[in-house]
N, C-alpha and C. Protein backbone atom coordinates (compact mmCIF):
# COMPACT_ATOMS: atom_id res chain seq x y z
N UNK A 1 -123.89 -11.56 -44.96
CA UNK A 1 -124.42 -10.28 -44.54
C UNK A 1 -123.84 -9.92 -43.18
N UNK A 2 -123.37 -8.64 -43.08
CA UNK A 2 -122.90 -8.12 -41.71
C UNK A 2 -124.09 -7.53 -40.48
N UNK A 3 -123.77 -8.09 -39.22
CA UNK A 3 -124.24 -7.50 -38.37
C UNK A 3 -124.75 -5.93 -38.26
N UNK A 4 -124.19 -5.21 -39.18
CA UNK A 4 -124.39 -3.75 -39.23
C UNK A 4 -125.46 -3.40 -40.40
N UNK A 5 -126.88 -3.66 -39.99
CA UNK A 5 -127.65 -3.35 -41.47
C UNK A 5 -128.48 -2.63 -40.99
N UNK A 6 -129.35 -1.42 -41.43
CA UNK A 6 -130.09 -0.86 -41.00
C UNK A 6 -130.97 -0.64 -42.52
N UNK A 7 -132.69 -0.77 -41.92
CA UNK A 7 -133.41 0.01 -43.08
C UNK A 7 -134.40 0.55 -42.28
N UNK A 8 -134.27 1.93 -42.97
CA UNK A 8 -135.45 3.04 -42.28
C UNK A 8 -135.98 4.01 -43.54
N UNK A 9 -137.28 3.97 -42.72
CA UNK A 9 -138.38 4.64 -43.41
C UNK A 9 -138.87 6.15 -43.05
N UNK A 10 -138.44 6.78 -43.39
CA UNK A 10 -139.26 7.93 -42.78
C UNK A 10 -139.10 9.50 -43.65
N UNK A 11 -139.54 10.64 -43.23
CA UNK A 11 -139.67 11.75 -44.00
C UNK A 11 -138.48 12.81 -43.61
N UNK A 12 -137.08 13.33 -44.73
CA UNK A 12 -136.08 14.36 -44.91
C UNK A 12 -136.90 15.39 -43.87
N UNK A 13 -136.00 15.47 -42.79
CA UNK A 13 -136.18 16.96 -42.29
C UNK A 13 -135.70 18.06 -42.20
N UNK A 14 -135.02 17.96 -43.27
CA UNK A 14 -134.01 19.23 -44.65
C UNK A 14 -133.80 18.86 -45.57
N UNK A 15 -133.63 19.87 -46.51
CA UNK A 15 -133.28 19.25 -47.80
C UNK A 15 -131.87 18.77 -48.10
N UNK A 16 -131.34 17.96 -48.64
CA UNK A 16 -130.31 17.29 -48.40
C UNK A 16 -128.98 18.28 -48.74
N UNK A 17 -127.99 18.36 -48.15
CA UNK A 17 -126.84 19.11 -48.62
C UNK A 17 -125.71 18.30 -49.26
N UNK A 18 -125.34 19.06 -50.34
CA UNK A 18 -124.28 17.96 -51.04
C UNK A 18 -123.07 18.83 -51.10
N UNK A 19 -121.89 18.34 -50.72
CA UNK A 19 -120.41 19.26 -50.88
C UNK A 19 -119.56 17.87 -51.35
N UNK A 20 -118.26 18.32 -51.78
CA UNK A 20 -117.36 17.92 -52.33
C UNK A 20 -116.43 18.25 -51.66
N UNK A 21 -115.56 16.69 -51.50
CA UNK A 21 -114.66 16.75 -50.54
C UNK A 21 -113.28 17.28 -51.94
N UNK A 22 -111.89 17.76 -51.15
CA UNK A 22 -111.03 18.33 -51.92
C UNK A 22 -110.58 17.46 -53.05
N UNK A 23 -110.91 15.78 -52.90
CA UNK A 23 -110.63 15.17 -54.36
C UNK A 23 -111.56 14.67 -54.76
N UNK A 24 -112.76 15.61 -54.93
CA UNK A 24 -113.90 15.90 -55.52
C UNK A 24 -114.95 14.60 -55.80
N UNK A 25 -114.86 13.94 -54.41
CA UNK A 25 -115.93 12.87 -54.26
C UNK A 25 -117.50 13.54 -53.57
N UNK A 26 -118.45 13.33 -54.40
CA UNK A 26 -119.83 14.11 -53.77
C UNK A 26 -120.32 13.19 -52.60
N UNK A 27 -120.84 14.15 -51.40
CA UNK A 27 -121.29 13.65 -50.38
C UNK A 27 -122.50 14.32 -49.89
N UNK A 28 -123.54 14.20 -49.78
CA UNK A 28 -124.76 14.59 -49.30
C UNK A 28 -124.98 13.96 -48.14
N UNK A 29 -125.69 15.22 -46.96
CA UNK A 29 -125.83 14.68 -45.84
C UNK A 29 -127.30 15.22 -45.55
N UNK A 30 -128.18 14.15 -45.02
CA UNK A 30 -129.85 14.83 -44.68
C UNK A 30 -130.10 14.53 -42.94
N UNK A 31 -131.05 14.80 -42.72
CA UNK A 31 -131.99 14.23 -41.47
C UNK A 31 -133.00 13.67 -41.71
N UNK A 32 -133.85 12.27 -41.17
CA UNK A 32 -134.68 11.29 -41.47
C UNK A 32 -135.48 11.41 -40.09
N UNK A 33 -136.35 11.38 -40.22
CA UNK A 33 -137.15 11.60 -38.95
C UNK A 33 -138.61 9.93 -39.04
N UNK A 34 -138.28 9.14 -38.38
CA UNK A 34 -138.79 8.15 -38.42
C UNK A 34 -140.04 7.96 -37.64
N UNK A 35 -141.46 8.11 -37.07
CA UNK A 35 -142.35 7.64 -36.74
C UNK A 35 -142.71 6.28 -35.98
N UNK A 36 -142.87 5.98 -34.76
CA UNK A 36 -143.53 5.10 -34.46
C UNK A 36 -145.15 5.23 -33.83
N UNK A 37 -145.80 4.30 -34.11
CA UNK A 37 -147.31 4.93 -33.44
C UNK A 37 -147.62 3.04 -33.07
N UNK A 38 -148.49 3.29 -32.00
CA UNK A 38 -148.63 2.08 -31.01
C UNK A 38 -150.01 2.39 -30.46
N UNK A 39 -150.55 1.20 -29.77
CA UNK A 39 -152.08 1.61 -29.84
C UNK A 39 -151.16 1.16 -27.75
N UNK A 40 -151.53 1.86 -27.03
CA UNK A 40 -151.32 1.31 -25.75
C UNK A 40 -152.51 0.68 -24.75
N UNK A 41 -152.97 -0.80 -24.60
CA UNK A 41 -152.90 -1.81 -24.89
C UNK A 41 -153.98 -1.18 -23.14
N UNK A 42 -153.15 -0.27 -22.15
CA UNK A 42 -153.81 -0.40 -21.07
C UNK A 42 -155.01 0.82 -21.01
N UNK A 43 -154.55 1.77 -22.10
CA UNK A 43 -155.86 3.36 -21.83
C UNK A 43 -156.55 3.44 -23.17
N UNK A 44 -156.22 2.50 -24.25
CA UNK A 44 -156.21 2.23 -25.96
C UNK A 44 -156.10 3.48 -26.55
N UNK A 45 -155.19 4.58 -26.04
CA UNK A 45 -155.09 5.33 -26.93
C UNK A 45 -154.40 6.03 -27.67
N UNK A 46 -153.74 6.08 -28.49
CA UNK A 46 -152.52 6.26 -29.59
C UNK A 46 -151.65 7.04 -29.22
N UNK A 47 -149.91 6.15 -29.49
CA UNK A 47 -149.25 7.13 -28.99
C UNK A 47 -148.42 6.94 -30.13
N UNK A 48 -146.92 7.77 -30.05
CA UNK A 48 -146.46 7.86 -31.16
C UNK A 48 -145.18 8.51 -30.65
N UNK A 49 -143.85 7.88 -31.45
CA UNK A 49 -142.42 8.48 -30.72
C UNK A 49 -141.67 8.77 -32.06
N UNK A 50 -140.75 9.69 -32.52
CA UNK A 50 -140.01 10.09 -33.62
C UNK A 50 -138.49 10.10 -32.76
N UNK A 51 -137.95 8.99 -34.07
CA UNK A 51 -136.70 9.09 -33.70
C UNK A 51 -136.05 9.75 -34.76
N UNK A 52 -134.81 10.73 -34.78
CA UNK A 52 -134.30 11.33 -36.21
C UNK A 52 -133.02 10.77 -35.78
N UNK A 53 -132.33 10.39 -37.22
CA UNK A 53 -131.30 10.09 -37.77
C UNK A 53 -130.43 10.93 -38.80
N UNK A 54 -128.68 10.89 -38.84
CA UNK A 54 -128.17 11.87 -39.50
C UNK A 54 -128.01 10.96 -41.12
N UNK A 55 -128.31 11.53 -41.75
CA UNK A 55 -128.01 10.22 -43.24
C UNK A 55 -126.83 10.22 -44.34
N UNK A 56 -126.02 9.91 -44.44
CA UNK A 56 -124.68 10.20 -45.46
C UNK A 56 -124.80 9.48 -46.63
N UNK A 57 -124.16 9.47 -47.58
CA UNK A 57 -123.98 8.93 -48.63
C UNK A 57 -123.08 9.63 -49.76
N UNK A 58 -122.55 8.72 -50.78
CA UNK A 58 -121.66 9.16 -51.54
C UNK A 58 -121.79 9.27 -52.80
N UNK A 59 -120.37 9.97 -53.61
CA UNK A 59 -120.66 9.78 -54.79
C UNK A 59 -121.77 10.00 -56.04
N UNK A 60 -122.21 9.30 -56.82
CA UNK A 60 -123.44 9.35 -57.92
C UNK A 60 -124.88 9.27 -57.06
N UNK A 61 -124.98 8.75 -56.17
CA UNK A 61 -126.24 8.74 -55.16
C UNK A 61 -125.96 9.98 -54.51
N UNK A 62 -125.05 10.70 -54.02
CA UNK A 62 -125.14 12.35 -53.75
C UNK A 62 -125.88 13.03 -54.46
N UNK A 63 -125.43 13.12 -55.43
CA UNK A 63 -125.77 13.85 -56.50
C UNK A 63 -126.63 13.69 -57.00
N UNK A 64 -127.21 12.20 -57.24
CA UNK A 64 -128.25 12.17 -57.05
C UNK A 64 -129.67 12.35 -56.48
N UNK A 65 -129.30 12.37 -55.38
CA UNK A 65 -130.40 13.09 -54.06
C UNK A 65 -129.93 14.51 -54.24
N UNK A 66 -128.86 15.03 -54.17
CA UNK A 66 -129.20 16.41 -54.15
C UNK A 66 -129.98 16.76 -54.96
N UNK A 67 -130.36 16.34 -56.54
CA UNK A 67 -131.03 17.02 -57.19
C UNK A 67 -132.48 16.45 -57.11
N UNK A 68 -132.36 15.66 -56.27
CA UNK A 68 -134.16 14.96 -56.76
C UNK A 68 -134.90 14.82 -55.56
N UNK A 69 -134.19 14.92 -53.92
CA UNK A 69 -135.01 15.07 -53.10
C UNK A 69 -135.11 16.27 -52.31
N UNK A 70 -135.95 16.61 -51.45
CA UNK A 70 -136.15 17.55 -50.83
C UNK A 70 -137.13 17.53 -49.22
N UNK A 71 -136.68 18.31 -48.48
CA UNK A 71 -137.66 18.50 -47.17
C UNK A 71 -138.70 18.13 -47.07
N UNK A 72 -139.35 16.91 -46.33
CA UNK A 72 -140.66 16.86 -45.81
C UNK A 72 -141.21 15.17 -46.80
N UNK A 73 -140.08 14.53 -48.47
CA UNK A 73 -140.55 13.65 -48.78
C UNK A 73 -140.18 12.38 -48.04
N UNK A 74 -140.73 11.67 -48.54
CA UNK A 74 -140.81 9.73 -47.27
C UNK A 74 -140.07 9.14 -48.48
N UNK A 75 -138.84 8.99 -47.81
CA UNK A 75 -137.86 7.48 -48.65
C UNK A 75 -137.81 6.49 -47.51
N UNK A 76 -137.10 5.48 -48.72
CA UNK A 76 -136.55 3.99 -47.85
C UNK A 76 -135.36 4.26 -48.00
N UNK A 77 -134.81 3.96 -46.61
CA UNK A 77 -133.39 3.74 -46.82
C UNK A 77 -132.69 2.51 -46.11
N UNK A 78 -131.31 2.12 -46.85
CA UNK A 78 -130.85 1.15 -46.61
C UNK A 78 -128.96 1.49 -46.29
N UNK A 79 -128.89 0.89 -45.03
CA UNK A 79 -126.96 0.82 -45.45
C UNK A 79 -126.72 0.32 -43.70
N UNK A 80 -125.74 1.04 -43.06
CA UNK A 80 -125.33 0.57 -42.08
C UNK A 80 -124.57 1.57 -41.29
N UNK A 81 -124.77 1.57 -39.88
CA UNK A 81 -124.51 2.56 -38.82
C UNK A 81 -123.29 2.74 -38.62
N UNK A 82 -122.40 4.16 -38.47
CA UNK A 82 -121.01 4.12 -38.51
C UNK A 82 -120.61 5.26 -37.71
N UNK A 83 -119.76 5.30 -36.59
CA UNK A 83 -119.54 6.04 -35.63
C UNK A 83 -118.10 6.99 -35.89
N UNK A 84 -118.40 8.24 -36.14
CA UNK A 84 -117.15 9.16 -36.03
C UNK A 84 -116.72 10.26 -35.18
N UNK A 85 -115.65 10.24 -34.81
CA UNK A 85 -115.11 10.82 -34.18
C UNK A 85 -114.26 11.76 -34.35
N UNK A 86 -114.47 13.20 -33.92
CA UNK A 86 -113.44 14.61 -33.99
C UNK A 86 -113.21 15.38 -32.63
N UNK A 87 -112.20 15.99 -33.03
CA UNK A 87 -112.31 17.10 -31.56
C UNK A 87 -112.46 18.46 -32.46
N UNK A 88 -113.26 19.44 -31.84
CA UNK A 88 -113.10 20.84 -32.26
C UNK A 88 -112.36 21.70 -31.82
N UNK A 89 -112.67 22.99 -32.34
CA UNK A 89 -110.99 23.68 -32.41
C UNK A 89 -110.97 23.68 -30.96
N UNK A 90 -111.84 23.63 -29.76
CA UNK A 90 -111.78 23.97 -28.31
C UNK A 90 -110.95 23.25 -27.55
N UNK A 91 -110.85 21.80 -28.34
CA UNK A 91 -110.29 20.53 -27.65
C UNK A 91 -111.29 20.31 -27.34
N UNK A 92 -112.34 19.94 -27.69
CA UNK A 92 -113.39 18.96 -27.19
C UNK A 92 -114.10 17.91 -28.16
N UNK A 93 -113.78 16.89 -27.49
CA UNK A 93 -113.81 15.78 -27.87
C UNK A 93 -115.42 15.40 -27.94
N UNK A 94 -116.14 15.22 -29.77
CA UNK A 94 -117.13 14.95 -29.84
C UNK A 94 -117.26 13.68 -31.10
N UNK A 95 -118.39 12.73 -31.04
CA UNK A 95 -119.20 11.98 -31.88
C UNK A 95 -120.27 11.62 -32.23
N UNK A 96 -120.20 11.02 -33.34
CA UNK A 96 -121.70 10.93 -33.83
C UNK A 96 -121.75 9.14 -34.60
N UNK A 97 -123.14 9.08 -34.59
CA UNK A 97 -123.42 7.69 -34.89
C UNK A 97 -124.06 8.15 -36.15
N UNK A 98 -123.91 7.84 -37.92
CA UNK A 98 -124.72 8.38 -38.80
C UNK A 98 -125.50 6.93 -39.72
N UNK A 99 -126.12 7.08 -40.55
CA UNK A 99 -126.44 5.91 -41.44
C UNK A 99 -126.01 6.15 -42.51
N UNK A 100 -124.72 5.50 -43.24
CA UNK A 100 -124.49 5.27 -44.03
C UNK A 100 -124.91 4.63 -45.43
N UNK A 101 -125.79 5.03 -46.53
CA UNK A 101 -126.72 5.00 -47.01
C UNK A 101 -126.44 4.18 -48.29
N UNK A 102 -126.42 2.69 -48.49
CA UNK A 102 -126.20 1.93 -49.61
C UNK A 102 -127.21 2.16 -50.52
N UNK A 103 -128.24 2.37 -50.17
CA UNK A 103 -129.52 2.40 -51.18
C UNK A 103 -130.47 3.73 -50.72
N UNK A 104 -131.25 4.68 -51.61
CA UNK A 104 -131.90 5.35 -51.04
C UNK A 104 -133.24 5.13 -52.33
N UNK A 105 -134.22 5.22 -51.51
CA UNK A 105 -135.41 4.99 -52.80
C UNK A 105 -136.61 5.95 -52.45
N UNK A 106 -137.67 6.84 -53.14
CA UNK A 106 -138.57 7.54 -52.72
C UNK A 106 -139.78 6.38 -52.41
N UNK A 107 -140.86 6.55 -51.21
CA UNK A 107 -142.22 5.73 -50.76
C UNK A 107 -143.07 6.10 -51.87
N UNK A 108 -143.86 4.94 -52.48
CA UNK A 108 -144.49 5.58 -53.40
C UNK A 108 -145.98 4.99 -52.55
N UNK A 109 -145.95 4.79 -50.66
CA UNK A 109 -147.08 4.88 -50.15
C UNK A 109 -148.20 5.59 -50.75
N UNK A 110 -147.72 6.57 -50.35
CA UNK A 110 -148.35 7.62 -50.41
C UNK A 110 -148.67 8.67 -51.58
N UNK A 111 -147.52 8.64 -52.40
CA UNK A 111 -147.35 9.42 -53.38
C UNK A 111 -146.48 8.56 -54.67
N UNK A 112 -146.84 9.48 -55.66
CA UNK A 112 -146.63 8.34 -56.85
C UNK A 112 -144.78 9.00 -57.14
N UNK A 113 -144.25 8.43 -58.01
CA UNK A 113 -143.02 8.91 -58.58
C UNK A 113 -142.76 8.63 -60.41
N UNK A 114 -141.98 9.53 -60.53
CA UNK A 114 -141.00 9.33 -62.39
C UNK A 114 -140.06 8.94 -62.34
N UNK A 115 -139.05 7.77 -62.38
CA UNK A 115 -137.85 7.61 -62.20
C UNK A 115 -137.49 7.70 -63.44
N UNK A 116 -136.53 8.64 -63.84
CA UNK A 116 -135.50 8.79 -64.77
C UNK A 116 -134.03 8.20 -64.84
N UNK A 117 -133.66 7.24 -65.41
CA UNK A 117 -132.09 6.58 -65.68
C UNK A 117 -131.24 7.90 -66.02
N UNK A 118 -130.34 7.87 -65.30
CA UNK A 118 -128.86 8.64 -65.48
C UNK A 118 -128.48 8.40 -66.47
N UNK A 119 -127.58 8.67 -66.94
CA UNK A 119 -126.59 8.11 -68.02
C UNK A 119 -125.23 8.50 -66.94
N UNK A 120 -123.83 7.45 -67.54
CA UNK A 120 -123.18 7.16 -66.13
C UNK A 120 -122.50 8.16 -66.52
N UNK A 121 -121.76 8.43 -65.16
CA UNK A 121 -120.54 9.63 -64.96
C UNK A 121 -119.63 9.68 -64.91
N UNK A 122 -118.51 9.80 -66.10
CA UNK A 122 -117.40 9.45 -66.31
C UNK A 122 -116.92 8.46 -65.78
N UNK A 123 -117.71 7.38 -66.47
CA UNK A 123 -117.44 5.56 -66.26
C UNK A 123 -117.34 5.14 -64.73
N UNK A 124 -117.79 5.96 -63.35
CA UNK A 124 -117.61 6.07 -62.13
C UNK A 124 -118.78 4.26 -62.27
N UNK A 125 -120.04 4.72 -63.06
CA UNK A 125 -121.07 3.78 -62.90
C UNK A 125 -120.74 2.75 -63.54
N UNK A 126 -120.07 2.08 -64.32
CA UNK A 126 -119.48 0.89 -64.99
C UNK A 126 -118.92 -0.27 -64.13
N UNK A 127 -118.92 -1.40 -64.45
CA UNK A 127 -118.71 -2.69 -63.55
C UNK A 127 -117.04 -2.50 -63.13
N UNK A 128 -116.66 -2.41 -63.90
CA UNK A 128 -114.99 -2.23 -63.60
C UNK A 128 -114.33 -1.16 -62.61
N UNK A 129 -115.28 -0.16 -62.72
CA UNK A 129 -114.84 0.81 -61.73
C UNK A 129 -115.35 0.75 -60.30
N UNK A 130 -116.69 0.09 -60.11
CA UNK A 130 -117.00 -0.40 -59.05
C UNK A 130 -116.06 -1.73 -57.96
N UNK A 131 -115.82 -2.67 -58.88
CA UNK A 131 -114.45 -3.40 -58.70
C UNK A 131 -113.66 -3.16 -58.20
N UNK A 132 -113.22 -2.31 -59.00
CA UNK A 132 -111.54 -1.18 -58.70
C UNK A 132 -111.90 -0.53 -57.42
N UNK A 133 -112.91 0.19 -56.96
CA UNK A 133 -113.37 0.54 -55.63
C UNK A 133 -113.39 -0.48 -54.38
N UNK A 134 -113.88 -1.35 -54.66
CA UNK A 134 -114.26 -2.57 -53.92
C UNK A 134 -112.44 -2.97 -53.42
N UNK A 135 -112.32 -3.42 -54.60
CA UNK A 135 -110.63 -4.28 -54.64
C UNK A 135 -109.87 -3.27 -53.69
N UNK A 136 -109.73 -1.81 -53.74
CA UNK A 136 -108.74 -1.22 -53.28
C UNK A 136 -109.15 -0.53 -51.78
N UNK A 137 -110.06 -1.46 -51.42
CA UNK A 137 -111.09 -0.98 -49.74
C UNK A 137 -111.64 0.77 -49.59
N UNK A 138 -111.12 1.09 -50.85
CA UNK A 138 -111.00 2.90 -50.72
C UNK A 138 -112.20 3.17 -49.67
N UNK A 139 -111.76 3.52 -48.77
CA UNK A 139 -112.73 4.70 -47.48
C UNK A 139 -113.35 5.40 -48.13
N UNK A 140 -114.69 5.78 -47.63
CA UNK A 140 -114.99 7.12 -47.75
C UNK A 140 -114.24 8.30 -47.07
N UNK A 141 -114.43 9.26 -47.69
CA UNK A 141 -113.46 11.07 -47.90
C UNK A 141 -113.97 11.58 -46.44
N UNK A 142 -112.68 11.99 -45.25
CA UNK A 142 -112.90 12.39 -43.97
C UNK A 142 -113.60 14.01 -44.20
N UNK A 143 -114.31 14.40 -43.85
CA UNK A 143 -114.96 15.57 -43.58
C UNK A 143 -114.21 16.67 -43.51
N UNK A 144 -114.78 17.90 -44.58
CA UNK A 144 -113.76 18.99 -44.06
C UNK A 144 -114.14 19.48 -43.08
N UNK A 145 -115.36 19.75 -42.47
CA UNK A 145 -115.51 19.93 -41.31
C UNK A 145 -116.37 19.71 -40.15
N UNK A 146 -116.95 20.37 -39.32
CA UNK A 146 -117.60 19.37 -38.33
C UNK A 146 -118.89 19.30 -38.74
N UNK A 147 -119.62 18.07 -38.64
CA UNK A 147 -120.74 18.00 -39.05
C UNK A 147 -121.74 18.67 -38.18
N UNK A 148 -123.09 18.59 -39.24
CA UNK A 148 -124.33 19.27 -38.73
C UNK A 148 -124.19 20.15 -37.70
């Protein structure tokens, strides 16, 4: 397991956007807005800090979330933090730190769920093609343009 793992919990604070890069790999990008609440220990009385995060992900899980989540629900998420870098048209040099999203699952804390099985997408979901991904290090697809 790599040093780079992150899992966070918290509620979409948009509904997720999904575009297609020009060799038509799906990418959905959301905001996660995470909760902490703490009892403080010296006045006992509740406090609470929100951190938001930018969330990426690819492929059949794009597309997936684009069609099945939306603003305001509580997932788990799982993957690892990844820092990119652009300049805009000004020359100015900007980055961002996002979570790269291996797993995304809805909280059924709170609320119940239906999970429905896909059927796969032009063999993308099959063992061999995952392989073939793996084997050939393929990157994820650089951005057409500047994020969020």
């Amino acid at each position: 397991m790599s040093g780079n793992a992150v899992t966070l919990i918290g509620n979409l604070t948009r509904d997720p956007e999904l575009r297609y890069t020009p060799a038509g790999a799906a990418q959905v990008s959301f905001g996660l807005a995470v909760n902490r609440r703490w009892q403080n220990r010296q006045t006992n009385d509740w406090e609470e800090a929100t951190s938001f995060f930018n969330v990426v992900t690819w492929r059949e899980m794009a597309e997936n979330v684009g069609e099945c989540l939306t603003k305001g629900m509580r997932v788990i998420v799982t993957g690892r933090l990844e820092q990119r870098s652009w300049e805009t048209q000004e020359g100015e040099k900007r980055s961002v730190v996002e979570v790269v999203a291996d797993e995304i699952g809805p909280s059924i804390r709170w609320a119940t769920v239906e999970v429905t099985k896909n059927e796969r997408r032009s063999g993308e979901g099959a063992p061999a093609a995952a392989a073939a991904r793996a084997a050939s290090n393929e990157a994820p697809p650089a951005y057409d343009e500047e994020p969020f």
